[in-house]
C-alpha atoms as a PDB file:
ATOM      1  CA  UNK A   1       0.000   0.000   0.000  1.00  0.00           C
ATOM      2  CA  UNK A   2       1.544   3.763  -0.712  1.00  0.00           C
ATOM      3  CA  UNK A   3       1.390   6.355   2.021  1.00  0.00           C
ATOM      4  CA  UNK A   4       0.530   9.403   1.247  1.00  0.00           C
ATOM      5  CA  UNK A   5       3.721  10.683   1.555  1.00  0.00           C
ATOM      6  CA  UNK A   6       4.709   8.469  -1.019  1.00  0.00           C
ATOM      7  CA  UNK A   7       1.653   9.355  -3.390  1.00  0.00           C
ATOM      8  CA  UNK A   8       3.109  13.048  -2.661  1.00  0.00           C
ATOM      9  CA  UNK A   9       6.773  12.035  -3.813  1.00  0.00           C
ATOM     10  CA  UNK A  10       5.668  10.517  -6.622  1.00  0.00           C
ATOM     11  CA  UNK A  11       3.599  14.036  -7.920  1.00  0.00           C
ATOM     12  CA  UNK A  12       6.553  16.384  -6.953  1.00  0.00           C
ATOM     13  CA  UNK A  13       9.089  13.920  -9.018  1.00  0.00           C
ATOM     14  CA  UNK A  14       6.502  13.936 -11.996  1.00  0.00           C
ATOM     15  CA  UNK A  15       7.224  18.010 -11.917  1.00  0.00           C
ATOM     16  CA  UNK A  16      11.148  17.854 -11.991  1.00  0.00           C
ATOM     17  CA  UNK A  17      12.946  19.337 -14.159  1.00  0.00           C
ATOM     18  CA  UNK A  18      16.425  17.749 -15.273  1.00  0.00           C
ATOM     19  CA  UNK A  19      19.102  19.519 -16.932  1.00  0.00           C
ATOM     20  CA  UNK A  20      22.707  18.664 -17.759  1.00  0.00           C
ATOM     21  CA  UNK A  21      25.728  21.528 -16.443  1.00  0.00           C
ATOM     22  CA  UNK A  22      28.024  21.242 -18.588  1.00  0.00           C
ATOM     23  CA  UNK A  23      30.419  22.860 -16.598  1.00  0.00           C
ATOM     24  CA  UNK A  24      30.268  20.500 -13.855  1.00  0.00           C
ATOM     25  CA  UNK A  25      29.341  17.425 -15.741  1.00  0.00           C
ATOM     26  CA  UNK A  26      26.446  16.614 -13.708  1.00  0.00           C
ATOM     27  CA  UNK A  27      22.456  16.798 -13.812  1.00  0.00           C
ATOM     28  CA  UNK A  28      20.646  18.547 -12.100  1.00  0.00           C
ATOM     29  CA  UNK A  29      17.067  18.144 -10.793  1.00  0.00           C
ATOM     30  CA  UNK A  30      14.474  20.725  -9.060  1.00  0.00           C
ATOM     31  CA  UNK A  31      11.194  20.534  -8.042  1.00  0.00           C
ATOM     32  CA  UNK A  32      10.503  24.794  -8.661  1.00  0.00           C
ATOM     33  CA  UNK A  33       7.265  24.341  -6.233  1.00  0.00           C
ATOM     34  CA  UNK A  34       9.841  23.131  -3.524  1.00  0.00           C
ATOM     35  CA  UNK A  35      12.021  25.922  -2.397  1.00  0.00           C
ATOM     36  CA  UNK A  36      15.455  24.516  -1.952  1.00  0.00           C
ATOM     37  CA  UNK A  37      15.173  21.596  -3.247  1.00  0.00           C
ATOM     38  CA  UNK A  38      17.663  20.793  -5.903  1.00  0.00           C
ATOM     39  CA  UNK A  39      20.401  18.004  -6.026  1.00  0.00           C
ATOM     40  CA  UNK A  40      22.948  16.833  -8.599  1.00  0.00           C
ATOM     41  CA  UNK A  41      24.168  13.846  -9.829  1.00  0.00           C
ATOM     42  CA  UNK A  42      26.326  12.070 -12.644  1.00  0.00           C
ATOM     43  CA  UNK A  43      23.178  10.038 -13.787  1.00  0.00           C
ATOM     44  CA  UNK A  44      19.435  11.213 -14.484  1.00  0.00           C
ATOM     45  CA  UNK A  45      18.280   8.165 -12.689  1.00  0.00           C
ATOM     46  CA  UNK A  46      20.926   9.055  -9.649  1.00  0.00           C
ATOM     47  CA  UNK A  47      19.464  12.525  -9.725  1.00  0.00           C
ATOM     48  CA  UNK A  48      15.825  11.096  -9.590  1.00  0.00           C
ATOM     49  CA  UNK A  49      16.756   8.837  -6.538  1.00  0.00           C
ATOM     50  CA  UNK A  50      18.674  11.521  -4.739  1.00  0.00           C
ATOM     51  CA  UNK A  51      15.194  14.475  -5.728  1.00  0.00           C
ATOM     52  CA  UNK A  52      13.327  11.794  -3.856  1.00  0.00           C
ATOM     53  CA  UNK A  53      15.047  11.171  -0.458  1.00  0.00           C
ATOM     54  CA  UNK A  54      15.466  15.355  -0.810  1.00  0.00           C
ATOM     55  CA  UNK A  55      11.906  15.605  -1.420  1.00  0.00           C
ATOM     56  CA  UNK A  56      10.854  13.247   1.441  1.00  0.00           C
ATOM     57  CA  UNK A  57      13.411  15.641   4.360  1.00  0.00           C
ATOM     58  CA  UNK A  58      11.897  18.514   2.804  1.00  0.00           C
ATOM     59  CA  UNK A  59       8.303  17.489   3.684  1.00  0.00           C
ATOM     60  CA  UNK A  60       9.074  16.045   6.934  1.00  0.00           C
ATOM     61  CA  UNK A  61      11.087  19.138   7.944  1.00  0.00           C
ATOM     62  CA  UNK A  62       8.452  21.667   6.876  1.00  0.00           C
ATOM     63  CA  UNK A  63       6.019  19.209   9.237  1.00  0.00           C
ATOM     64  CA  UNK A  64       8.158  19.403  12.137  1.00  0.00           C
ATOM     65  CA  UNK A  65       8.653  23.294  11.831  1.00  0.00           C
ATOM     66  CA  UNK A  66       4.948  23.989  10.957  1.00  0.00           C
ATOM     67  CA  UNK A  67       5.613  25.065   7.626  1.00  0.00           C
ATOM     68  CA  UNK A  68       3.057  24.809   4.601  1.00  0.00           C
ATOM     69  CA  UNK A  69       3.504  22.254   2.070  1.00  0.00           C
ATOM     70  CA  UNK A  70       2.424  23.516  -1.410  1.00  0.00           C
ATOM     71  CA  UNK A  71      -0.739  20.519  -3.135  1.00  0.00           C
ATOM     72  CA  UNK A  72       1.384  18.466  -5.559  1.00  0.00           C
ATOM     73  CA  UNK A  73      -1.388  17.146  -8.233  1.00  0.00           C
ATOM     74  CA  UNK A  74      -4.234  17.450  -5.797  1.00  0.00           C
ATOM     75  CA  UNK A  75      -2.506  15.770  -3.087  1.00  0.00           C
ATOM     76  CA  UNK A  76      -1.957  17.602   0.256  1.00  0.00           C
ATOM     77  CA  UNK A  77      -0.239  16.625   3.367  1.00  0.00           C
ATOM     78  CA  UNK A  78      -1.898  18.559   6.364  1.00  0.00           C
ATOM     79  CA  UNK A  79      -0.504  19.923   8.616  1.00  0.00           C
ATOM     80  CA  UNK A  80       0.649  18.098  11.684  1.00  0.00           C
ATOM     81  CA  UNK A  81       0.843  20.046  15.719  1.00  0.00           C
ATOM     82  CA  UNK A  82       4.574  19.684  17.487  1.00  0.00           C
ATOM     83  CA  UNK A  83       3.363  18.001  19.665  1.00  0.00           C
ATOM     84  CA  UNK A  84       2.109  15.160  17.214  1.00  0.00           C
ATOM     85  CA  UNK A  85       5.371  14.954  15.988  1.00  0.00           C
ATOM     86  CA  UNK A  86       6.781  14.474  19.028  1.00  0.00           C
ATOM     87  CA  UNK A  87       4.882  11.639  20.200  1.00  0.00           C
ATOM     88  CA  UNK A  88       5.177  10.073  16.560  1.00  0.00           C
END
């Protein structure tokens, strides 16, 4: 069964974009309705393994800090109270 967390990874990774730096030899993938979250790899398929684990800290960081998380494809993940988190 997928989590919704999951379900959300999946629609943020359908929305990356993927270019190649020539400079540094690397691609690079972004997700531009993620602030910050951007990594690089030698591979497309490195990049796309690396946007997800980034994607996943990025929601779980703007839960534990209260922040919004933008609806990816018509899924949202709520909000969740400090003190849920810290019980969790």
């Amino acid at each position: 069964m997928i989590t919704p967390l999951q379900r959300y990874i999946l629609a943020a990774l359908s929305r990356a974009k993927y270019e190649f730096d020539e400079n540094s030899k690397v691609y690079v993938a972004s997700v531009s309705r993620l602030p910050g979250v951007v990594t690089q790899a030698k591979t497309i398929e490195s990049a796309r393994e690396e946007l997800a684990e980034v994607i996943e800290d990025w929601v779980l960081l703007a839960l534990q800090f209260g922040d919004s998380i933008p609806t990816m494809d018509g899924i949202k993940i709520p909000r969740v109270s400090s003190r849920k988190l810290a019980h969790a």
